[in-house]
Protein backbone atom coordinates (compact mmCIF):
# COMPACT_ATOMS: atom_id res chain seq x y z
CA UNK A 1 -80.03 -129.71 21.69
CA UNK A 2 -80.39 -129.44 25.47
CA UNK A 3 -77.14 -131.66 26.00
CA UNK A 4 -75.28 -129.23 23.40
CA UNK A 5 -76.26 -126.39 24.94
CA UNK A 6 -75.49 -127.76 28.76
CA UNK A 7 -71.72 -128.84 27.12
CA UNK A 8 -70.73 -125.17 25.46
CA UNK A 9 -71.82 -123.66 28.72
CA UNK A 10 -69.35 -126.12 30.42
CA UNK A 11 -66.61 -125.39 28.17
CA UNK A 12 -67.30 -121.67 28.91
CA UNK A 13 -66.97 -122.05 32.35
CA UNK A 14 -63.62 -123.98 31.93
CA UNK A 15 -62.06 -121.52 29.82
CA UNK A 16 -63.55 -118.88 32.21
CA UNK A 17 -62.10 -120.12 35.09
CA UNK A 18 -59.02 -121.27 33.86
CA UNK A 19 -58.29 -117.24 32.82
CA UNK A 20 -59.42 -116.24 36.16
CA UNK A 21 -57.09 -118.71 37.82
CA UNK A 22 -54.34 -117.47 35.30
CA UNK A 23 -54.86 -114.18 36.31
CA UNK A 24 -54.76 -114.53 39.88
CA UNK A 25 -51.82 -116.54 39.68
CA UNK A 26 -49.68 -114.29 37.58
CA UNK A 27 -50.65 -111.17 39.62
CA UNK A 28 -49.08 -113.13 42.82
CA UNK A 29 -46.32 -114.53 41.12
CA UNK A 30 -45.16 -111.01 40.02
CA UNK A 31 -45.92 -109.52 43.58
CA UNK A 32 -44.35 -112.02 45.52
CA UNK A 33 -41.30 -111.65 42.78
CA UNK A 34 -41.03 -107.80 43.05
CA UNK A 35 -41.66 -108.00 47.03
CA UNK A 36 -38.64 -110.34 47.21
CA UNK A 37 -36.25 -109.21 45.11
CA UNK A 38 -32.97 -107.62 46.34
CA UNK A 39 -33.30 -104.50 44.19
CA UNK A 40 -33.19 -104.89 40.11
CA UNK A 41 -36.95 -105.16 39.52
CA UNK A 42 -37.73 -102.13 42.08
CA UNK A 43 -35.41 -99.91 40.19
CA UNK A 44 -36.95 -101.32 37.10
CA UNK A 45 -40.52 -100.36 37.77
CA UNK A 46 -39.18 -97.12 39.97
CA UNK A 47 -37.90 -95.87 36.29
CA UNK A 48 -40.98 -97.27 34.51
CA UNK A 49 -43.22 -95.12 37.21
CA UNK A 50 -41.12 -92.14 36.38
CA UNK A 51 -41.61 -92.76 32.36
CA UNK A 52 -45.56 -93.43 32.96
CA UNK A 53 -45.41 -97.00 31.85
CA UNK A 54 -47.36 -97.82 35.02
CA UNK A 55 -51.45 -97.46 35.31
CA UNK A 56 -51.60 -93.75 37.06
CA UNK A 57 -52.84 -94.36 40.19
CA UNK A 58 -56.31 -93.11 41.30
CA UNK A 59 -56.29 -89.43 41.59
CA UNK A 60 -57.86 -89.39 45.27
CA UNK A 61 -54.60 -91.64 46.58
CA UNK A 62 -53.23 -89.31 49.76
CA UNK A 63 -50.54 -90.49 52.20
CA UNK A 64 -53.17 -91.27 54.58
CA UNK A 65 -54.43 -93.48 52.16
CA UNK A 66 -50.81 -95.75 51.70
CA UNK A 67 -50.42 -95.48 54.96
CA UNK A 68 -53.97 -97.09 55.88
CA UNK A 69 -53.46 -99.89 53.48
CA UNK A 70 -50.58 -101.03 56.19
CA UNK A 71 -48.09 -101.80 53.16
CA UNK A 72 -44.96 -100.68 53.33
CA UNK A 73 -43.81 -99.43 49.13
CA UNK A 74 -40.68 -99.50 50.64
CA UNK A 75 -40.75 -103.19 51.60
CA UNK A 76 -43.60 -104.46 49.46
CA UNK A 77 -43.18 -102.13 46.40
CA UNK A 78 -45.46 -104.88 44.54
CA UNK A 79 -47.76 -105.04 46.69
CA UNK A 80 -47.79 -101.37 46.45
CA UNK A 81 -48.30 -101.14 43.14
CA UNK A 82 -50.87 -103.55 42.76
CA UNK A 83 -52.96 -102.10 45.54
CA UNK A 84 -52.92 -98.88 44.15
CA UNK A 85 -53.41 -99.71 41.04
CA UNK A 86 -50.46 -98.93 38.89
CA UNK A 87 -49.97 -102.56 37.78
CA UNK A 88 -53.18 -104.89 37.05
CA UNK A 89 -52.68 -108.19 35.29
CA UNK A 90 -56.40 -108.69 33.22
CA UNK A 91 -55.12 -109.11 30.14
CA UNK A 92 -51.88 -110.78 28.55
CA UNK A 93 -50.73 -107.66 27.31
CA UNK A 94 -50.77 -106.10 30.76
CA UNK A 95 -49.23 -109.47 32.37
CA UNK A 96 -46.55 -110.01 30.06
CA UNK A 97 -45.71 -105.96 30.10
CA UNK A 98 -45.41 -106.03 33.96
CA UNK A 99 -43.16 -108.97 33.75
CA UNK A 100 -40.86 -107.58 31.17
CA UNK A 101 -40.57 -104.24 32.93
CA UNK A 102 -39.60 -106.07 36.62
CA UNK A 103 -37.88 -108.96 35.49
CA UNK A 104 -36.91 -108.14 31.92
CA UNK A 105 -37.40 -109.54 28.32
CA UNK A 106 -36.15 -113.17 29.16
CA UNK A 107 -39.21 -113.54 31.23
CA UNK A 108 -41.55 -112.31 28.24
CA UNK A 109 -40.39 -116.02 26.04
CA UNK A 110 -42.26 -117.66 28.94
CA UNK A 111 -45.50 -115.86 27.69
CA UNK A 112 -44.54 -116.05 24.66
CA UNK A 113 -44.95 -119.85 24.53
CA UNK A 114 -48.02 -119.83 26.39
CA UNK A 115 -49.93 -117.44 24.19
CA UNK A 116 -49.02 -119.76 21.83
CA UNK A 117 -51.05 -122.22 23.40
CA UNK A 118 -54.33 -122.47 25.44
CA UNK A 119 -54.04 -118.63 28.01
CA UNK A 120 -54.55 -116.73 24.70
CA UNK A 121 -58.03 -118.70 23.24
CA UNK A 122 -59.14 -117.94 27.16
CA UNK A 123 -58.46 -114.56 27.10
CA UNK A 124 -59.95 -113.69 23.55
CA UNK A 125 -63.55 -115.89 24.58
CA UNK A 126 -63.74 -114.98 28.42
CA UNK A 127 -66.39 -111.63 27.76
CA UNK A 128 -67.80 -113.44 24.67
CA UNK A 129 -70.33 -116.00 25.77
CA UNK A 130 -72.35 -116.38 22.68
CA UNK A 131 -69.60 -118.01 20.30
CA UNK A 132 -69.48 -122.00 20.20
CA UNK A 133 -67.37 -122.89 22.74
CA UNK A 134 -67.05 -126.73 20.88
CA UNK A 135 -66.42 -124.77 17.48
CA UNK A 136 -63.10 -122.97 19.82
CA UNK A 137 -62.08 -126.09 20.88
CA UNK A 138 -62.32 -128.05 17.55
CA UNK A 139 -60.45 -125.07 16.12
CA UNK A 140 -58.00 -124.87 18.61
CA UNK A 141 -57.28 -128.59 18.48
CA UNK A 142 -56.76 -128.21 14.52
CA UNK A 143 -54.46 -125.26 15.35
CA UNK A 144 -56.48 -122.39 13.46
CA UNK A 145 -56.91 -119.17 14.54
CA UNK A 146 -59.84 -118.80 16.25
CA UNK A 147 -60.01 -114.95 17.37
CA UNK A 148 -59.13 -113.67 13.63
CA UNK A 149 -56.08 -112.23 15.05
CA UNK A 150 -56.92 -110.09 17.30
């Protein structure tokens, strides 16, 4: 039982840290997109901003405060956002609505086929330790849904 146990909590950490690395990467893929573009995805998420489909900022955020951080919103606008907390990128829903809002809905097909596949079953199991991470992966490998849809 003692090698079972010491296997699921391996899987866990795989699946864990494969999310976290997801995560991470998509965040700086989408800054270093929006802090390089020549225009489009700035006036994108300036209009999204404007129609509050950006995270509100923390209430306490002054001038002083932007100025402090030593990033320029007019030259880093992702960077911006992300420090301030109008964009975060923990969950696929929040990752794949930042995309679509910067880069439009051609970028979204991208998630699209990775939910499909292994980002989603990390996602759903990352804050649930108890389940059997071998049952997942048996499941997953058989192609049934393993989070009852949600």
């Amino acid at each position: 039982m003692a090698m079972h146990d010491a296997t699921e909590a391996i899987w866990a950490f795989v699946i864990l840290g494969s999310w976290t690395a997801f995560e991470s990467l998509a965040g700086d893929l989408w800054v270093a997109g929006v802090d390089n573009d020549k225009g489009q995805a700035v006036a994108n998420l300036t209009f999204a901003s404007v129609s509050n489909k950006l995270k509100r900022p923390d209430d306490n955020l002054r001038p002083t405060t932007i100025y402090k951080s030593g990033i320029n919103p007019k030259t880093n606008y992702g960077s911006f956002l992300r420090a301030v907390g109008s964009v975060t990128f923990q969950t696929l829903r929040d990752i794949k609505n930042y995309y679509e809002i910067a880069f439009g809905n051609d970028v979204v097909r991208l998630f699209d086929e990775i939910e499909n596949g292994k980002a989603e079953e990390a996602r759903v199991h990352r804050h649930i330790p108890q389940v059997s991470w071998v049952n997942i992966r048996a499941k997953s490998h058989r192609g049934e849904d393993i989070d009852g849809g949600h």
